[in-house]
PDB file of N, CA and C in Angstrom:
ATOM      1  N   UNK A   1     -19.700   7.087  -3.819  1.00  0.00           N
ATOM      2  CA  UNK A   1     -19.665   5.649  -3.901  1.00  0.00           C
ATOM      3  C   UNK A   1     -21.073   5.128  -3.617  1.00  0.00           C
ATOM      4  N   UNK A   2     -21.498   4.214  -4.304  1.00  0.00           N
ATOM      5  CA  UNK A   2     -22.649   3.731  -4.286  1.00  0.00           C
ATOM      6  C   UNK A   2     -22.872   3.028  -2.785  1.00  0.00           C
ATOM      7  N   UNK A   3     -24.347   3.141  -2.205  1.00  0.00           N
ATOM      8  CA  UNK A   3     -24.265   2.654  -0.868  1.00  0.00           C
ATOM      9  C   UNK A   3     -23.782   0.886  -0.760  1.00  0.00           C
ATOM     10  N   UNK A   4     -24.018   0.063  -1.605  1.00  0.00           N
ATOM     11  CA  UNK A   4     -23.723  -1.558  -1.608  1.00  0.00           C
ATOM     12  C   UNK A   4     -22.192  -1.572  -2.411  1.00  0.00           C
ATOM     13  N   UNK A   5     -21.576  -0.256  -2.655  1.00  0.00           N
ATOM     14  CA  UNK A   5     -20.756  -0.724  -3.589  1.00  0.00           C
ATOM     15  C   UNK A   5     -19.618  -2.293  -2.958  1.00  0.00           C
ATOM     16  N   UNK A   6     -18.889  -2.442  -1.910  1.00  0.00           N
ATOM     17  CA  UNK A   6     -17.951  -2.782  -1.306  1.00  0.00           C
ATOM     18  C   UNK A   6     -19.112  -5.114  -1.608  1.00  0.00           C
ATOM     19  N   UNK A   7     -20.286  -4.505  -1.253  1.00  0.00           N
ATOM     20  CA  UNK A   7     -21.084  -5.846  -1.197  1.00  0.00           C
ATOM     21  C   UNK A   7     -21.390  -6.165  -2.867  1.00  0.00           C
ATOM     22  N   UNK A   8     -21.541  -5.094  -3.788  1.00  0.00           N
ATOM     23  CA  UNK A   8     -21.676  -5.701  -5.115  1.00  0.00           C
ATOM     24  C   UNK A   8     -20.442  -6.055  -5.757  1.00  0.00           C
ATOM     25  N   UNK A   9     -19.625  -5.510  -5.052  1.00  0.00           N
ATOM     26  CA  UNK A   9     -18.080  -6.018  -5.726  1.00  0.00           C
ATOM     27  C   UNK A   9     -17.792  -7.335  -5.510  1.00  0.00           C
ATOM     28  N   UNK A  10     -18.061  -7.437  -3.965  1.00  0.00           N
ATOM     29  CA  UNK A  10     -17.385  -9.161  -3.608  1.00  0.00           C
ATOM     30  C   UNK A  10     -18.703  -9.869  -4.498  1.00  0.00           C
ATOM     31  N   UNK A  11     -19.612  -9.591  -4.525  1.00  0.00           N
ATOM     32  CA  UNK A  11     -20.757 -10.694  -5.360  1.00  0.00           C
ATOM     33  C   UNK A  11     -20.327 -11.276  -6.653  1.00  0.00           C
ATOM     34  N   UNK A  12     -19.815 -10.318  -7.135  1.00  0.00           N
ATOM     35  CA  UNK A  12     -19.141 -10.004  -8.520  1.00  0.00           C
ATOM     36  C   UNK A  12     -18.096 -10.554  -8.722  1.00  0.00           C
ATOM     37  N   UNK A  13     -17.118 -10.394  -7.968  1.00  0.00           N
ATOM     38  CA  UNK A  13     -15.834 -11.021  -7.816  1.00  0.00           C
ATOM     39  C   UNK A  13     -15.988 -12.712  -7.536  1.00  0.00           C
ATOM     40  N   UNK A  14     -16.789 -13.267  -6.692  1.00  0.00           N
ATOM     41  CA  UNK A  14     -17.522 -14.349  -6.613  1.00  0.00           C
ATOM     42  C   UNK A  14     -17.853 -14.976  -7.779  1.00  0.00           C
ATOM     43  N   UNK A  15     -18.730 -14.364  -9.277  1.00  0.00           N
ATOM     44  CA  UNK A  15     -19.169 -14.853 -10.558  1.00  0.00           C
ATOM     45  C   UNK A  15     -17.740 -15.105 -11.386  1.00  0.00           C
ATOM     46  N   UNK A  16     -16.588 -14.538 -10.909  1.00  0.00           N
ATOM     47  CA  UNK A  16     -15.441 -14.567 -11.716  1.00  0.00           C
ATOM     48  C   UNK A  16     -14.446 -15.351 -11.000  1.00  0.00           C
ATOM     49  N   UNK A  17     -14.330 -16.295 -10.292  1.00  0.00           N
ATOM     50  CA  UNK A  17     -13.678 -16.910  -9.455  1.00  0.00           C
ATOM     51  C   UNK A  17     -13.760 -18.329  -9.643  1.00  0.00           C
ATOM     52  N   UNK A  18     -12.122 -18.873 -10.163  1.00  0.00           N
ATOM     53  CA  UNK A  18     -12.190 -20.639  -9.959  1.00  0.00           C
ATOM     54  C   UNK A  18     -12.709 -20.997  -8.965  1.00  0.00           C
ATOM     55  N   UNK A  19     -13.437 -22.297  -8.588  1.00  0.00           N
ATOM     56  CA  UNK A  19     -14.099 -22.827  -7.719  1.00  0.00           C
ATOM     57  C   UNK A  19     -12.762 -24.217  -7.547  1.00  0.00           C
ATOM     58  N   UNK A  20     -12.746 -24.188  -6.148  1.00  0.00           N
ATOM     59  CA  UNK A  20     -11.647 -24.981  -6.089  1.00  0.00           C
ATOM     60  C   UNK A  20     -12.700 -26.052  -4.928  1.00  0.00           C
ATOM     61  N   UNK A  21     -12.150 -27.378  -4.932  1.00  0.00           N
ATOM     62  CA  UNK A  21     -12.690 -28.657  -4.447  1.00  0.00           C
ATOM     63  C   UNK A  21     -12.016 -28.804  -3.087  1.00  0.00           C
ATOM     64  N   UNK A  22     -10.440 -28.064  -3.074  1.00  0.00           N
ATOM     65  CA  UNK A  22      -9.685 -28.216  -1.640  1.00  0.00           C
ATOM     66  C   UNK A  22      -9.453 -26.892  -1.208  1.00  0.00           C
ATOM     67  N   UNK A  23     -10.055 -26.396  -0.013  1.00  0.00           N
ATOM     68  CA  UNK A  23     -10.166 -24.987   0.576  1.00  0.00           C
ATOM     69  C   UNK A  23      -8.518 -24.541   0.798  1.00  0.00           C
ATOM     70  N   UNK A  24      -7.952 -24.971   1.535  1.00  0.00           N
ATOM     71  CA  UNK A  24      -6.573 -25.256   1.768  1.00  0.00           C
ATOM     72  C   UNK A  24      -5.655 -24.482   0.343  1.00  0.00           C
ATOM     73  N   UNK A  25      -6.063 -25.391  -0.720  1.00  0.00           N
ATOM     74  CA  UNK A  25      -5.250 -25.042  -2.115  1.00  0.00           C
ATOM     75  C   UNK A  25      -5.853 -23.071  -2.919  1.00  0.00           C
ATOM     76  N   UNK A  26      -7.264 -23.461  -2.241  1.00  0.00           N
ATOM     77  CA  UNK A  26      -8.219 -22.169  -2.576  1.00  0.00           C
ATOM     78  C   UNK A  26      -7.511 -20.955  -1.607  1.00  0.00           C
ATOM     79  N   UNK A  27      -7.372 -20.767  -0.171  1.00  0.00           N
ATOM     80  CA  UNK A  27      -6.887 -19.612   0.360  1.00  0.00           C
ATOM     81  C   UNK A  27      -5.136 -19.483   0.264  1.00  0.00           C
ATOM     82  N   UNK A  28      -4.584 -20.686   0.206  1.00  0.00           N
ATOM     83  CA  UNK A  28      -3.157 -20.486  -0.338  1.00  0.00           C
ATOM     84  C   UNK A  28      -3.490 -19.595  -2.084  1.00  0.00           C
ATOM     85  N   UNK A  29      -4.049 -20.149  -2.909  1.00  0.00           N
ATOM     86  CA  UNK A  29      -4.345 -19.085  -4.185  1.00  0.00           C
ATOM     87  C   UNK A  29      -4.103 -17.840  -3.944  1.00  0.00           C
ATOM     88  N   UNK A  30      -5.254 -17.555  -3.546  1.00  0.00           N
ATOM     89  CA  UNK A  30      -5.625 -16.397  -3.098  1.00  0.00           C
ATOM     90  C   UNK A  30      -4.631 -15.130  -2.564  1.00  0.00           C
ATOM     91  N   UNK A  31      -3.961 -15.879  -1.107  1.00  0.00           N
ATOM     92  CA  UNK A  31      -2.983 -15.165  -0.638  1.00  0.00           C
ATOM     93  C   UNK A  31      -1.633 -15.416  -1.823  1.00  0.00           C
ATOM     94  N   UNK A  32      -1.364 -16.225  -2.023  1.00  0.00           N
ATOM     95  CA  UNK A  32      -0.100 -16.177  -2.961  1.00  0.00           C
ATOM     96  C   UNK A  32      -0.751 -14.849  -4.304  1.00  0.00           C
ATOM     97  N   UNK A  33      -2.019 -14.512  -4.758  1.00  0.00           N
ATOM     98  CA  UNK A  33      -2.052 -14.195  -5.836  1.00  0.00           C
ATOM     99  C   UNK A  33      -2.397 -12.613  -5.498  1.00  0.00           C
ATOM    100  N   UNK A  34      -2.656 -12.255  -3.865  1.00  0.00           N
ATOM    101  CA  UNK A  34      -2.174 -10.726  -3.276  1.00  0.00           C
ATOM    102  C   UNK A  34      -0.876 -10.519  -3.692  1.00  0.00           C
ATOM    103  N   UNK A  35      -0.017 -11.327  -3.246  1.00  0.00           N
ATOM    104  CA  UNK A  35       1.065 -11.246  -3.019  1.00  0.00           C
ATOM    105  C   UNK A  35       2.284 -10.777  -3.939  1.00  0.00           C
ATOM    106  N   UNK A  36       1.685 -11.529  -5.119  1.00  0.00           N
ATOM    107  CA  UNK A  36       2.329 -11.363  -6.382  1.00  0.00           C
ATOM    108  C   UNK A  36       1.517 -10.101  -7.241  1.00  0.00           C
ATOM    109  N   UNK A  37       0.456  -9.760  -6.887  1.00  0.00           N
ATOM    110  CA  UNK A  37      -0.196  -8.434  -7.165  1.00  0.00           C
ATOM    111  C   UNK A  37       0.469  -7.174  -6.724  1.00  0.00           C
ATOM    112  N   UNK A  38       0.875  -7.432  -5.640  1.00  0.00           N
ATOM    113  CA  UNK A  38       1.945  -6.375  -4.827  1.00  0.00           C
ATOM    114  C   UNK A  38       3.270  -6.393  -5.278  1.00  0.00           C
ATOM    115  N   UNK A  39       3.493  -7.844  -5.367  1.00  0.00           N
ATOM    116  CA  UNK A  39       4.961  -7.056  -6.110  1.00  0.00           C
ATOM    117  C   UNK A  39       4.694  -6.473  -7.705  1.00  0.00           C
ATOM    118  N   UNK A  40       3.744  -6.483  -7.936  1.00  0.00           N
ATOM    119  CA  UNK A  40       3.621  -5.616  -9.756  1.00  0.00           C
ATOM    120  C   UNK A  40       3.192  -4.443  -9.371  1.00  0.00           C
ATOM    121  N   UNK A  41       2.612  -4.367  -8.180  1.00  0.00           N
ATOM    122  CA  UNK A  41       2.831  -2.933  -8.051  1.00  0.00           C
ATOM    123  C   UNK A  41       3.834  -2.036  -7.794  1.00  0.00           C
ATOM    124  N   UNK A  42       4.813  -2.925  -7.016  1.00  0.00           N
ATOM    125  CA  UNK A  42       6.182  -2.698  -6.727  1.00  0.00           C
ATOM    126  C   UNK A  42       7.128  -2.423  -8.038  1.00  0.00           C
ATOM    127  N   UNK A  43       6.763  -3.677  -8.244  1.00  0.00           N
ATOM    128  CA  UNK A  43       7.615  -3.275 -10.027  1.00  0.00           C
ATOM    129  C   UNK A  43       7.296  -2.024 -11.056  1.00  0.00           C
ATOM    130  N   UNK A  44       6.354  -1.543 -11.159  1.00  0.00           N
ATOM    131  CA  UNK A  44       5.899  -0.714 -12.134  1.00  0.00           C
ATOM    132  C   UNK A  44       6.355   0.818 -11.483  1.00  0.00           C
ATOM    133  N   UNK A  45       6.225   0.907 -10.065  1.00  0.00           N
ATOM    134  CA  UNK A  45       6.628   2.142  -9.191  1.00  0.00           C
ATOM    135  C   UNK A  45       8.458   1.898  -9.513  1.00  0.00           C
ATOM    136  N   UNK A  46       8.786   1.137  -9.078  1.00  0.00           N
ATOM    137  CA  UNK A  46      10.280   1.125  -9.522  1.00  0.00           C
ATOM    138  C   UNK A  46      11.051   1.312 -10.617  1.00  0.00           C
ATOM    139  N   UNK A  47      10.072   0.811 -11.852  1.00  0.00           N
ATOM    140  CA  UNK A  47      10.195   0.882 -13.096  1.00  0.00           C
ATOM    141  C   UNK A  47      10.007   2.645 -13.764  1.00  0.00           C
ATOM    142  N   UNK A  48       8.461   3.385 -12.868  1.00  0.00           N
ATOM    143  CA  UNK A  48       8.495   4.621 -12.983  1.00  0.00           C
ATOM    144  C   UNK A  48       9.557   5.330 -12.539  1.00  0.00           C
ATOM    145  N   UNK A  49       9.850   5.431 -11.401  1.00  0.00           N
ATOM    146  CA  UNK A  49      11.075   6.316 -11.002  1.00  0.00           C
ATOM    147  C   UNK A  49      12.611   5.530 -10.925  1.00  0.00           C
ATOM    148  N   UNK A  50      12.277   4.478 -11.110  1.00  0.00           N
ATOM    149  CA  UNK A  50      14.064   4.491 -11.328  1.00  0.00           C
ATOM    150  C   UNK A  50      14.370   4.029 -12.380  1.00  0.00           C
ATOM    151  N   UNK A  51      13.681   3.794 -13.512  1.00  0.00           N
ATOM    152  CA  UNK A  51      14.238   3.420 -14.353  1.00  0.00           C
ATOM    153  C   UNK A  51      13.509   4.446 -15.658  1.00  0.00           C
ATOM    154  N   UNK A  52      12.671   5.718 -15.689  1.00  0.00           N
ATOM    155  CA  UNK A  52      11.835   6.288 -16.363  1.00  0.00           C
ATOM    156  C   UNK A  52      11.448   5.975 -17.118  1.00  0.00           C
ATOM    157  N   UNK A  53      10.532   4.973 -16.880  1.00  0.00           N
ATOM    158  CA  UNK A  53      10.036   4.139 -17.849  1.00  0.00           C
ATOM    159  C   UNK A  53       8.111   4.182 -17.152  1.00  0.00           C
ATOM    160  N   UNK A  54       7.467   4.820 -18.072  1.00  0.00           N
ATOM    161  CA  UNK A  54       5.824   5.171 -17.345  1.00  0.00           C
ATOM    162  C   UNK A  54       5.048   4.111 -16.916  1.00  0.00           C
ATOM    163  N   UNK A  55       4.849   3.371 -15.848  1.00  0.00           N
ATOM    164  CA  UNK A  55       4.319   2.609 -15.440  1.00  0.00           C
ATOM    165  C   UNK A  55       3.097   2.317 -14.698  1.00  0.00           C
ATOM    166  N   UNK A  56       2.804   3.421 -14.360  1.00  0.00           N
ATOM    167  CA  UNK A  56       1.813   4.339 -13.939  1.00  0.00           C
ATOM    168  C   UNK A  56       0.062   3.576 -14.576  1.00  0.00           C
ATOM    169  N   UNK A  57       0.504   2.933 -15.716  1.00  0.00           N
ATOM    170  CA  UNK A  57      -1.264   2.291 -15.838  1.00  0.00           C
ATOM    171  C   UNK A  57      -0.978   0.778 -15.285  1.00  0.00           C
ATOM    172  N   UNK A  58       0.273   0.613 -15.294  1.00  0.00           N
ATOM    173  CA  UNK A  58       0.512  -0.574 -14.595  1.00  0.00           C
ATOM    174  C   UNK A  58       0.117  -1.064 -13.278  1.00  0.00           C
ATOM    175  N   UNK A  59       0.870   0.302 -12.533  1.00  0.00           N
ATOM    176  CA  UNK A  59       0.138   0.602 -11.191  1.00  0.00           C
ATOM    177  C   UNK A  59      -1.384   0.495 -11.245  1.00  0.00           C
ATOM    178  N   UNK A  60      -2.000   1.026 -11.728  1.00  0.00           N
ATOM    179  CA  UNK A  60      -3.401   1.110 -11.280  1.00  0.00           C
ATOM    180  C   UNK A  60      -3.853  -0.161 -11.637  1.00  0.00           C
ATOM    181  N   UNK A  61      -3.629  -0.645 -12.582  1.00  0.00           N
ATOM    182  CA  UNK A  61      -4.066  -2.104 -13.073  1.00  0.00           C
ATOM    183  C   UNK A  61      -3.851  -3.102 -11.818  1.00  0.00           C
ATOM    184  N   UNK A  62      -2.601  -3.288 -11.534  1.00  0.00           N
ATOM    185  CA  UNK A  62      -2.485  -3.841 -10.234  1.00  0.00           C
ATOM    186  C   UNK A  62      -2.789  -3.487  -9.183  1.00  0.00           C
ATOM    187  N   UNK A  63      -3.359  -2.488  -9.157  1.00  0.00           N
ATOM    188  CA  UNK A  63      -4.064  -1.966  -7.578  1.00  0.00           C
ATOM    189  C   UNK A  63      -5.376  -2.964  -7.507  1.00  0.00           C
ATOM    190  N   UNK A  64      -5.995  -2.529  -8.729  1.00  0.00           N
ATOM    191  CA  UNK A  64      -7.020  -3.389  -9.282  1.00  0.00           C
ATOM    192  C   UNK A  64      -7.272  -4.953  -8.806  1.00  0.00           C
ATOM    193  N   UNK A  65      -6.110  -5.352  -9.654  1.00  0.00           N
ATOM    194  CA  UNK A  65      -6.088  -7.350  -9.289  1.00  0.00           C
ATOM    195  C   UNK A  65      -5.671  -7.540  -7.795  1.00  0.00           C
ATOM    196  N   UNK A  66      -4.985  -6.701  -7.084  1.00  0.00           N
ATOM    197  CA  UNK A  66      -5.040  -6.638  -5.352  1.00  0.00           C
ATOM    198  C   UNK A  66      -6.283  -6.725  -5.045  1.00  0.00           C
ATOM    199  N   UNK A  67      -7.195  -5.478  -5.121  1.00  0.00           N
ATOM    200  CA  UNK A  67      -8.432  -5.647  -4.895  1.00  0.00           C
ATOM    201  C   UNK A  67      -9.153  -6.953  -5.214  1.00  0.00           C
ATOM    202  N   UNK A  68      -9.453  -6.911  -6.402  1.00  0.00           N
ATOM    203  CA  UNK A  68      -9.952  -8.470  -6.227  1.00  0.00           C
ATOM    204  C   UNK A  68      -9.314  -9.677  -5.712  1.00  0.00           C
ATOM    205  N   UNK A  69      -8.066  -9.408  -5.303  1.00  0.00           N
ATOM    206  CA  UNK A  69      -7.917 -10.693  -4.581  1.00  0.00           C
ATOM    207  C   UNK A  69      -8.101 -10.318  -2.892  1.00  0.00           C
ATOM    208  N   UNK A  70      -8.054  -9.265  -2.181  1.00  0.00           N
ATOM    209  CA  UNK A  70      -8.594  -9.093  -1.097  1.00  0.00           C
ATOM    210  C   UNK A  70     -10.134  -9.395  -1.238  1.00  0.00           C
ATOM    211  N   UNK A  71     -10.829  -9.347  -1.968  1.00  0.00           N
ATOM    212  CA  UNK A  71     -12.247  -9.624  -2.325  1.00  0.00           C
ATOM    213  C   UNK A  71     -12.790 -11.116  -2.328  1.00  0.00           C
ATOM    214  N   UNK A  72     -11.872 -12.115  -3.096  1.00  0.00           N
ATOM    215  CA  UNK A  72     -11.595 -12.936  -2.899  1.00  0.00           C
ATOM    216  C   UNK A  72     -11.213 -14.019  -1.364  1.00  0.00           C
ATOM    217  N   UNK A  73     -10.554 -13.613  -0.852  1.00  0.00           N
ATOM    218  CA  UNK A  73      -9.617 -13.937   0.555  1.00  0.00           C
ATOM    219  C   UNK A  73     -11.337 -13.341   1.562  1.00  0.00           C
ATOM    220  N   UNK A  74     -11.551 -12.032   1.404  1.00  0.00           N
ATOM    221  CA  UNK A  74     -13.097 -11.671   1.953  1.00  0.00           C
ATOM    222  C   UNK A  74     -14.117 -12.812   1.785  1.00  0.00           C
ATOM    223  N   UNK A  75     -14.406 -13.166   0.603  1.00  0.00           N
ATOM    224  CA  UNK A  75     -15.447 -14.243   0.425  1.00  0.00           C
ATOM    225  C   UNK A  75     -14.945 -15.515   1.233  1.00  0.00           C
ATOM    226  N   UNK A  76     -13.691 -15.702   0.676  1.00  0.00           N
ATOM    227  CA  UNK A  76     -13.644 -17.536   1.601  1.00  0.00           C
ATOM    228  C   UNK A  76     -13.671 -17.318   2.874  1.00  0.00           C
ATOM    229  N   UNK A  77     -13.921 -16.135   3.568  1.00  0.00           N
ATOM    230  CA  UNK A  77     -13.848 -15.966   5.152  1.00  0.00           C
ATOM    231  C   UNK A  77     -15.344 -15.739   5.660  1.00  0.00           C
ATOM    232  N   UNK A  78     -15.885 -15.522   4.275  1.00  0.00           N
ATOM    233  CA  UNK A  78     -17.368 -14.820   5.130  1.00  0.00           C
ATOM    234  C   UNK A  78     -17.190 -13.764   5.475  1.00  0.00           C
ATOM    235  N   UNK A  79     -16.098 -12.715   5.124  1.00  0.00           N
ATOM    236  CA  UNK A  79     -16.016 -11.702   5.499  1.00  0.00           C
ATOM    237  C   UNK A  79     -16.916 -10.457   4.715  1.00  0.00           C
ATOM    238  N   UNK A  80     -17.293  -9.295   5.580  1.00  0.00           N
ATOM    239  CA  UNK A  80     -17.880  -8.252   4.363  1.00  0.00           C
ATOM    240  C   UNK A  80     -16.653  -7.228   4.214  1.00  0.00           C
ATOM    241  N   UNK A  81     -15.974  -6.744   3.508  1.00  0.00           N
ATOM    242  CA  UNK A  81     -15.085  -5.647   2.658  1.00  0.00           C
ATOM    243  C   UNK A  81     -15.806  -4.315   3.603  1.00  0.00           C
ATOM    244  N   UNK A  82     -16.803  -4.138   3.751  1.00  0.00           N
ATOM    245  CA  UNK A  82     -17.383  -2.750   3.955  1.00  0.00           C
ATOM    246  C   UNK A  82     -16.951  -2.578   5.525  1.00  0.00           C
ATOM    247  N   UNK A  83     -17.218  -4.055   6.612  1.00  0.00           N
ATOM    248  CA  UNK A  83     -16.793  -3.895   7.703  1.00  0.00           C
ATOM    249  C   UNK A  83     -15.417  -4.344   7.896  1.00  0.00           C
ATOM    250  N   UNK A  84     -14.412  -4.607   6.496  1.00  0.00           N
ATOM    251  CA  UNK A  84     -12.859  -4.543   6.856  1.00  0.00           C
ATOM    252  C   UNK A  84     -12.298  -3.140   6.796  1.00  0.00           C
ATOM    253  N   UNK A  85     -12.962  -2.854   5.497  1.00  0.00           N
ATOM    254  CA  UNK A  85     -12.525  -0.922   5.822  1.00  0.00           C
ATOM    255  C   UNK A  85     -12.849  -0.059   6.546  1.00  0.00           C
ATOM    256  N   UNK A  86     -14.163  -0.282   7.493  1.00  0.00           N
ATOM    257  CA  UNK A  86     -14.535   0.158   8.788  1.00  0.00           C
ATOM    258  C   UNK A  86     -13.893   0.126   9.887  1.00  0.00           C
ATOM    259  N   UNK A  87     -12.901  -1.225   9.696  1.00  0.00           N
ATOM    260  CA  UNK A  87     -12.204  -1.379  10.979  1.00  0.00           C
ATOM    261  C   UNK A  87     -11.182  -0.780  10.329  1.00  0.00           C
ATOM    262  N   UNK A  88     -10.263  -1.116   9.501  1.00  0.00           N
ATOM    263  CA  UNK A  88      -9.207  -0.366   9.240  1.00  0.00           C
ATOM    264  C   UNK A  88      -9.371   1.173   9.413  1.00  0.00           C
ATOM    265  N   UNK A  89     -10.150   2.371   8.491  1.00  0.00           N
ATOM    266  CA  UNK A  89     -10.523   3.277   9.713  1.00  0.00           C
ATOM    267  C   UNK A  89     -10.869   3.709  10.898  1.00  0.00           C
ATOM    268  N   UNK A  90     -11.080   3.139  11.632  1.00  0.00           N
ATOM    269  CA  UNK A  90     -11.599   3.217  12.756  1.00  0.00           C
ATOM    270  C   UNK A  90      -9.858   2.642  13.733  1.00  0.00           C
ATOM    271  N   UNK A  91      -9.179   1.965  12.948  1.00  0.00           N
ATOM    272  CA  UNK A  91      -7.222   1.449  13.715  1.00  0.00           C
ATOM    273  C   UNK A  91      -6.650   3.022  13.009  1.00  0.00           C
ATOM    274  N   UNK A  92      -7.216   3.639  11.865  1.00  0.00           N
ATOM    275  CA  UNK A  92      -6.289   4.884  11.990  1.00  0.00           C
ATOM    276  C   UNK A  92      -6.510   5.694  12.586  1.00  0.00           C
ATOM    277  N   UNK A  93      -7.833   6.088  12.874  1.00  0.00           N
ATOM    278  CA  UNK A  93      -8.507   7.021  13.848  1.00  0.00           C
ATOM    279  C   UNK A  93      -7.689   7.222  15.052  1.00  0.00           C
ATOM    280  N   UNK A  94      -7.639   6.148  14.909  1.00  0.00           N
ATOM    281  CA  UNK A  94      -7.566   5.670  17.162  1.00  0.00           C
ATOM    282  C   UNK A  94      -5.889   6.189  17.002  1.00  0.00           C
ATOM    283  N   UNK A  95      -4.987   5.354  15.967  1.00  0.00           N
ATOM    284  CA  UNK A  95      -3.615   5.792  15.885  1.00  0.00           C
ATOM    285  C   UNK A  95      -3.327   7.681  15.364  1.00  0.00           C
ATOM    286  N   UNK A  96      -4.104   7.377  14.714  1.00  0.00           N
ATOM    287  CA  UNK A  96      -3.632   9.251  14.310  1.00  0.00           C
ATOM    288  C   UNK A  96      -4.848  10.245  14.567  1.00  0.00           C
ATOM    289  N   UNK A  97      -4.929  10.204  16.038  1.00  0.00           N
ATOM    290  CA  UNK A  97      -5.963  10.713  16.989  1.00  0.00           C
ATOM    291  C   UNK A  97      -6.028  12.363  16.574  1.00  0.00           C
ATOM    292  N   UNK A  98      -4.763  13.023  16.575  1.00  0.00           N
ATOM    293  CA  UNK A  98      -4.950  14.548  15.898  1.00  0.00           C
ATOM    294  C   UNK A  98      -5.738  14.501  14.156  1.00  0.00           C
ATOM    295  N   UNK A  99      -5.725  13.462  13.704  1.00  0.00           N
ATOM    296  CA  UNK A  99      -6.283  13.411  11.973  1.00  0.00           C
ATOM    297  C   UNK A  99      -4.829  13.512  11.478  1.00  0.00           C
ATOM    298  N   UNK A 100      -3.787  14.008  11.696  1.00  0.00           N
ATOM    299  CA  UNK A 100      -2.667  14.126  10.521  1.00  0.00           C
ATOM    300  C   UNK A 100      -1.879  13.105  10.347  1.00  0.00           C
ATOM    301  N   UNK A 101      -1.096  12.521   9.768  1.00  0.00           N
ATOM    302  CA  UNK A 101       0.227  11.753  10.028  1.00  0.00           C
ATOM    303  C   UNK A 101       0.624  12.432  10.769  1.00  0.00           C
ATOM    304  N   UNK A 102       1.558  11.518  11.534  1.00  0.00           N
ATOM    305  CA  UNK A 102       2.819  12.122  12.457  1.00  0.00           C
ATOM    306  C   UNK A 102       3.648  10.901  12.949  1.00  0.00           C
ATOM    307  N   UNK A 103       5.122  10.827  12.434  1.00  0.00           N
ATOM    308  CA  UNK A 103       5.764   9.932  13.016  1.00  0.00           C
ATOM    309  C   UNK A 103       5.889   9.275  14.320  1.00  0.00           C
ATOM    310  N   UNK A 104       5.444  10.003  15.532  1.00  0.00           N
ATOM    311  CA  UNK A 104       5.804   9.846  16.664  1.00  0.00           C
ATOM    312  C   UNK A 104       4.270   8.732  16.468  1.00  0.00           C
ATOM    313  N   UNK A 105       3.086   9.466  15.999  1.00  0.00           N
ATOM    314  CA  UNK A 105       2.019   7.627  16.222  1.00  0.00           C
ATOM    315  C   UNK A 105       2.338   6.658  15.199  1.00  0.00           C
ATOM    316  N   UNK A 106       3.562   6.849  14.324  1.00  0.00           N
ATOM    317  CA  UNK A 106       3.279   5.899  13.393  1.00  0.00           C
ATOM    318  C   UNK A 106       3.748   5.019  14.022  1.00  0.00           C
ATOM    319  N   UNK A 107       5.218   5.167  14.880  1.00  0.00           N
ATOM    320  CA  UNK A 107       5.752   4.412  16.011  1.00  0.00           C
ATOM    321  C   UNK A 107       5.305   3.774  16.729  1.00  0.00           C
ATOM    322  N   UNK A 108       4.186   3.804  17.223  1.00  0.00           N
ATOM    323  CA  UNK A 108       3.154   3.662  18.632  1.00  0.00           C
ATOM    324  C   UNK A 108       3.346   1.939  18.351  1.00  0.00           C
ATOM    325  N   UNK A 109       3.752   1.926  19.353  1.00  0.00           N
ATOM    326  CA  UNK A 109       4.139  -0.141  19.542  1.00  0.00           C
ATOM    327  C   UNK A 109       2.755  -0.950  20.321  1.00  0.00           C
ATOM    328  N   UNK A 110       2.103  -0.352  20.458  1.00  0.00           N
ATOM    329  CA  UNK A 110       0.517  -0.784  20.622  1.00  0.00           C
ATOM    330  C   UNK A 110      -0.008  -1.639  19.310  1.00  0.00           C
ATOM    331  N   UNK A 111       0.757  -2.079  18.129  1.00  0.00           N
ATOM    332  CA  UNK A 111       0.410  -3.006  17.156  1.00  0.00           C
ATOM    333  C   UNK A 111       0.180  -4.843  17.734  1.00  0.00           C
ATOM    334  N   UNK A 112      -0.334  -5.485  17.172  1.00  0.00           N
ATOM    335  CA  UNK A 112      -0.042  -6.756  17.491  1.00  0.00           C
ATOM    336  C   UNK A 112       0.772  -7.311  16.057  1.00  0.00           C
ATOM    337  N   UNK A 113       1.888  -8.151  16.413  1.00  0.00           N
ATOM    338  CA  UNK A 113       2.788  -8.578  15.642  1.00  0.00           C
ATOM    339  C   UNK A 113       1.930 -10.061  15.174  1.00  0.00           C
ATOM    340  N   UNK A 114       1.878  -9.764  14.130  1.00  0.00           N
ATOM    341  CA  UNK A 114       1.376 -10.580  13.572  1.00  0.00           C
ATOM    342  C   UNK A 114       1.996 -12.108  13.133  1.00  0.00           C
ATOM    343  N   UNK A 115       3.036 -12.005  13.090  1.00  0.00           N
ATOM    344  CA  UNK A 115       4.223 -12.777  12.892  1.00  0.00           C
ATOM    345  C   UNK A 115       4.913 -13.847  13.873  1.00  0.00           C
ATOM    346  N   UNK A 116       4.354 -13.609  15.539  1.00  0.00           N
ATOM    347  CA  UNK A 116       4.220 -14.014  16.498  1.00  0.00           C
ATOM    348  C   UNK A 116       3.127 -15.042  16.340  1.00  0.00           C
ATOM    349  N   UNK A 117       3.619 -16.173  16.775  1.00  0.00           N
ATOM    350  CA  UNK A 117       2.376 -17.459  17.440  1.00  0.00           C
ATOM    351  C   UNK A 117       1.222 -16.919  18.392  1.00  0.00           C
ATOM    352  N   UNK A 118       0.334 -17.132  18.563  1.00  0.00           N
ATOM    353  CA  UNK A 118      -0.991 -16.694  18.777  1.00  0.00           C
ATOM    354  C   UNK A 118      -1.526 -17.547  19.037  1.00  0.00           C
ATOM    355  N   UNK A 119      -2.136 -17.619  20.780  1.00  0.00           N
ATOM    356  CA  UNK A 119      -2.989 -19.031  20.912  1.00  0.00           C
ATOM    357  C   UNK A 119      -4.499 -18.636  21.075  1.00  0.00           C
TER     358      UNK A 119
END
């Protein structure tokens, strides 16, 4: 992977992006348009195995438009992509301390619930 790749993507993703006038209407986009990216990924996996029907470029296509909309949701935060996947490795590390999966850390209730009010 190229060393800027994660920083030339969001730049990029930036040149291809409606410009919206109300921030509010801009990160609701955004998250609504993860959201619905995920369920086509959902759909096309469901469509592959339960219904045998090859969906499989579908999948990747929508892995795709996820990405750019995490890329997206990155920019309106000021966020960099390179230090979200840093931290996200660095939360599996710590959880799957031997390197393997293993159910007993997937369990580990040391998460913060996100779903909970937060002051």
């Amino acid at each position: 992977m190229e060393k800027d790749f994660f920083k030339n993507y969001q730049e990029f993703c930036k040149s291809v992006t409606k410009k919206y006038e109300d921030p509010e209407k801009e990160i609701m986009t955004w998250g609504l348009g993860i959201s619905g990216e995920a369920g086509d990924v959902a759909g096309c996996i469901k469509k592959t195995y339960s219904h045998n029907n090859d969906q499989k470029p579908g999948i990747r296509e929508n892995l795709g438009d996820t990405l750019w909309y995490i890329a997206a949701i990155c920019n309106f935060y000021g966020w960099d992509m390179q230090d979200l996947f840093n931290e996200n490795v660095d939360k599996l590390k710590k959880r799957y301390s031997s390197g393997v999966f293993t159910e007993k850390d997937a369990g580990k209730r040391d998460r913060i619930d996100w779903n909970e009010k937060t002051n």
